[in-house]
PDB file of N, CA and C in Angstrom:
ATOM      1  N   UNK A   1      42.728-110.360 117.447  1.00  0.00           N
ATOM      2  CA  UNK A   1      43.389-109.127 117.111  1.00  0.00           C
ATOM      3  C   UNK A   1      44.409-109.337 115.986  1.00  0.00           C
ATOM      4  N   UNK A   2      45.388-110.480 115.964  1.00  0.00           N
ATOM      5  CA  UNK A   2      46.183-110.987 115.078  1.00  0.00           C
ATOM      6  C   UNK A   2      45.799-110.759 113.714  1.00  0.00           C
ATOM      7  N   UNK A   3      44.364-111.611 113.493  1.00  0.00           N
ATOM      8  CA  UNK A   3      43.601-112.163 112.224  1.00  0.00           C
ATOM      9  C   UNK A   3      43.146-110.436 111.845  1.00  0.00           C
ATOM     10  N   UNK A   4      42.563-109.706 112.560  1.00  0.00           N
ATOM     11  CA  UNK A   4      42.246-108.271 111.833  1.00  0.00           C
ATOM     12  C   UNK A   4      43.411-107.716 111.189  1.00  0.00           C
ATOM     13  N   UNK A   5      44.617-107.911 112.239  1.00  0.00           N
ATOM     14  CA  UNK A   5      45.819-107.210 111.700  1.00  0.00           C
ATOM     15  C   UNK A   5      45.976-107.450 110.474  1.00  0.00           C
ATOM     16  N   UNK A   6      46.406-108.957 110.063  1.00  0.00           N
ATOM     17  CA  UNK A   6      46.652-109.541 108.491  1.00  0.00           C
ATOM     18  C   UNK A   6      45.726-109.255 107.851  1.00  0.00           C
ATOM     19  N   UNK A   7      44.182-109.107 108.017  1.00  0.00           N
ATOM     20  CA  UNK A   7      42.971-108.841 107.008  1.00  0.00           C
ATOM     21  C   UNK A   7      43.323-107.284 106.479  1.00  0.00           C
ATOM     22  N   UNK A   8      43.626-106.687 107.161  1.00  0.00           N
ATOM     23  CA  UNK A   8      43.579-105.153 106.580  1.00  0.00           C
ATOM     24  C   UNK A   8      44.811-105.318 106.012  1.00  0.00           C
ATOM     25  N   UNK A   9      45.833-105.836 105.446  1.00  0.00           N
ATOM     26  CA  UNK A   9      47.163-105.826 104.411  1.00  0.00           C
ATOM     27  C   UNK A   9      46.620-106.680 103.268  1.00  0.00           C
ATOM     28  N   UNK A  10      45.437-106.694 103.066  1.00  0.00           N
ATOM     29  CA  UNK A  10      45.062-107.271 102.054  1.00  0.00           C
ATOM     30  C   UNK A  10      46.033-106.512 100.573  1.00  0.00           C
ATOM     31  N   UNK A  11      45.895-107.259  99.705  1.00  0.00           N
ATOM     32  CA  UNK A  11      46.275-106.510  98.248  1.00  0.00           C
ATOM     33  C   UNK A  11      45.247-106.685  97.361  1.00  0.00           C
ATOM     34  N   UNK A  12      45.808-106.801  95.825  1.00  0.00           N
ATOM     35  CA  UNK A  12      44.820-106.593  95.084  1.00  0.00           C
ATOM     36  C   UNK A  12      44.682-108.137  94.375  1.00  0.00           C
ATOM     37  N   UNK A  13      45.540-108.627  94.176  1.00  0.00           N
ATOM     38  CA  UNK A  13      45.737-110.069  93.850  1.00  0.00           C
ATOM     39  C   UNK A  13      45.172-111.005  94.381  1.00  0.00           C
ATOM     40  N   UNK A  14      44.782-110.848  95.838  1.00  0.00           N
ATOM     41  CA  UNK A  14      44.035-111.660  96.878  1.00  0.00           C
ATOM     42  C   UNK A  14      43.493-110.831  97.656  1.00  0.00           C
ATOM     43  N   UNK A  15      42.785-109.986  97.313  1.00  0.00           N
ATOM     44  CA  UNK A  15      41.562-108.957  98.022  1.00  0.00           C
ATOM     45  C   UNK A  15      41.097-109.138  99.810  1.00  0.00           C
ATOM     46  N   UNK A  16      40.888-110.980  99.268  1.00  0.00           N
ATOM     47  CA  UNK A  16      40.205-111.714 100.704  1.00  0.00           C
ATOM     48  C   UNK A  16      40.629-112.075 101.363  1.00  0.00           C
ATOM     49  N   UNK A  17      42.148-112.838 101.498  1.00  0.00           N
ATOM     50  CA  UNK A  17      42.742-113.900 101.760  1.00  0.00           C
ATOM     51  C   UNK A  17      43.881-112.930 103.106  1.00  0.00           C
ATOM     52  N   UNK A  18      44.627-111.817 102.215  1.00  0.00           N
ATOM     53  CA  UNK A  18      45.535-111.030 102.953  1.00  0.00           C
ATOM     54  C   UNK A  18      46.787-111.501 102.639  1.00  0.00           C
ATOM     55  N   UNK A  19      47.948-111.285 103.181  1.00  0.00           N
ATOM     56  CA  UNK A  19      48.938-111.569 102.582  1.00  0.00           C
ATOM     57  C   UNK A  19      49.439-112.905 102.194  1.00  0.00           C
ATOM     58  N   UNK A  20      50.502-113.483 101.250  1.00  0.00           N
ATOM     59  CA  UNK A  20      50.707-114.404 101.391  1.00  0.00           C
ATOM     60  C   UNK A  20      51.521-115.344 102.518  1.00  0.00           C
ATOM     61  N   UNK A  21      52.586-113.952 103.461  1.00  0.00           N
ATOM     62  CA  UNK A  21      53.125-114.459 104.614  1.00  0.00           C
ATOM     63  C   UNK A  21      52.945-113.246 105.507  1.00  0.00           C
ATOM     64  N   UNK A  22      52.569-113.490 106.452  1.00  0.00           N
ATOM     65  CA  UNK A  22      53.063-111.903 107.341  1.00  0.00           C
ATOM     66  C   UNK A  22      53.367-112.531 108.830  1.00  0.00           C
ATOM     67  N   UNK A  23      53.993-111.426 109.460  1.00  0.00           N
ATOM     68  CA  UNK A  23      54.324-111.920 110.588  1.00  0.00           C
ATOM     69  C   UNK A  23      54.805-110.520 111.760  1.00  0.00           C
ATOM     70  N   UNK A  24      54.111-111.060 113.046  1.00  0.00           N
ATOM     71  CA  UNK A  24      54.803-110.018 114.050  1.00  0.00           C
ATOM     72  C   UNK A  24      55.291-110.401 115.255  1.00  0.00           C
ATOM     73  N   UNK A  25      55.415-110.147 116.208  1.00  0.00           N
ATOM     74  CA  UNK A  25      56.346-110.282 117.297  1.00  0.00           C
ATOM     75  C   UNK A  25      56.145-112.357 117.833  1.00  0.00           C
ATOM     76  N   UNK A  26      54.342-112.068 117.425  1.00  0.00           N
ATOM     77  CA  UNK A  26      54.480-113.343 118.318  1.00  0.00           C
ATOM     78  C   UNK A  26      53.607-115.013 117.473  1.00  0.00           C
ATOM     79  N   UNK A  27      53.784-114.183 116.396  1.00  0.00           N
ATOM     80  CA  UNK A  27      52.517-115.174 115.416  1.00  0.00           C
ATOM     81  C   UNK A  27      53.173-114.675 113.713  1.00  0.00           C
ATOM     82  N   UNK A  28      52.765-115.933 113.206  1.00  0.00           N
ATOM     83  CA  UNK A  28      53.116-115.576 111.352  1.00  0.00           C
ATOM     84  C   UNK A  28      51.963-116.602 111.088  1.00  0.00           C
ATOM     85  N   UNK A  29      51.716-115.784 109.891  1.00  0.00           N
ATOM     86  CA  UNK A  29      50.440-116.168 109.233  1.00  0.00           C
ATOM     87  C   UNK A  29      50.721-116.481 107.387  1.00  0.00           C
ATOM     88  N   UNK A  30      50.027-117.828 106.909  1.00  0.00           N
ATOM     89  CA  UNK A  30      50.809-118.300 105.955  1.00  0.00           C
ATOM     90  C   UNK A  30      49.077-117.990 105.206  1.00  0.00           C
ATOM     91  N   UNK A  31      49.249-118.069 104.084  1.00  0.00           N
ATOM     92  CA  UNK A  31      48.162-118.301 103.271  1.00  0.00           C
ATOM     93  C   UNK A  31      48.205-119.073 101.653  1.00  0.00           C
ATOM     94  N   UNK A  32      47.906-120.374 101.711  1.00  0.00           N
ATOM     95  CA  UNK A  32      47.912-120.657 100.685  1.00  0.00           C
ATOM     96  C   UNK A  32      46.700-120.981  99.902  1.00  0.00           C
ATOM     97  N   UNK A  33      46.918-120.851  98.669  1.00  0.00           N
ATOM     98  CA  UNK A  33      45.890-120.709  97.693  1.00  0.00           C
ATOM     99  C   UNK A  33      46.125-121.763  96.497  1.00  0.00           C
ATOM    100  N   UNK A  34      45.484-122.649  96.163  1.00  0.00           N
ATOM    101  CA  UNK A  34      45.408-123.754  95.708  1.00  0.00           C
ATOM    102  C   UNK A  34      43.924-123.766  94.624  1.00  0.00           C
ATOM    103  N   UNK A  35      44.201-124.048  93.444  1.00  0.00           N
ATOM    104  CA  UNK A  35      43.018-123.835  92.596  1.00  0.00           C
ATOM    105  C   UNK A  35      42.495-122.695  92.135  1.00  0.00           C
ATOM    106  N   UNK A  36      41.925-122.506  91.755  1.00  0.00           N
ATOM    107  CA  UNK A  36      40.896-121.265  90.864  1.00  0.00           C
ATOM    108  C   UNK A  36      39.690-121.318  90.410  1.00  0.00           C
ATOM    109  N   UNK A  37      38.913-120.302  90.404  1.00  0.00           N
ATOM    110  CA  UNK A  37      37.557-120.269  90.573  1.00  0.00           C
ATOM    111  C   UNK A  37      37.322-120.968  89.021  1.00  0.00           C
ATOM    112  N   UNK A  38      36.297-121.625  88.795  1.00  0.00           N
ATOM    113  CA  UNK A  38      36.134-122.134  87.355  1.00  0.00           C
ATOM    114  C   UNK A  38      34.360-121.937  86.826  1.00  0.00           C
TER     115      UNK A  38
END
């Protein structure tokens, strides 16, 4: 339920990924992004 929550705050910068930090009562979710498509 967590992981849907953060998927739908996606933006436009990272479409897929979702935010770069988010967090709620009982869980925070980090996302890092390392490299670029080549």
């Amino acid at each position: 339920m967590f992981l849907k929550e953060v998927l739908s705050k996606v933006t436009k910068e990272y479409p897929y990924r979702g935010p770069m930090v988010y967090q709620n009562e009982d869980y925070k979710y980090h996302c890092i992004v390392e490299g670029g498509f080549e």
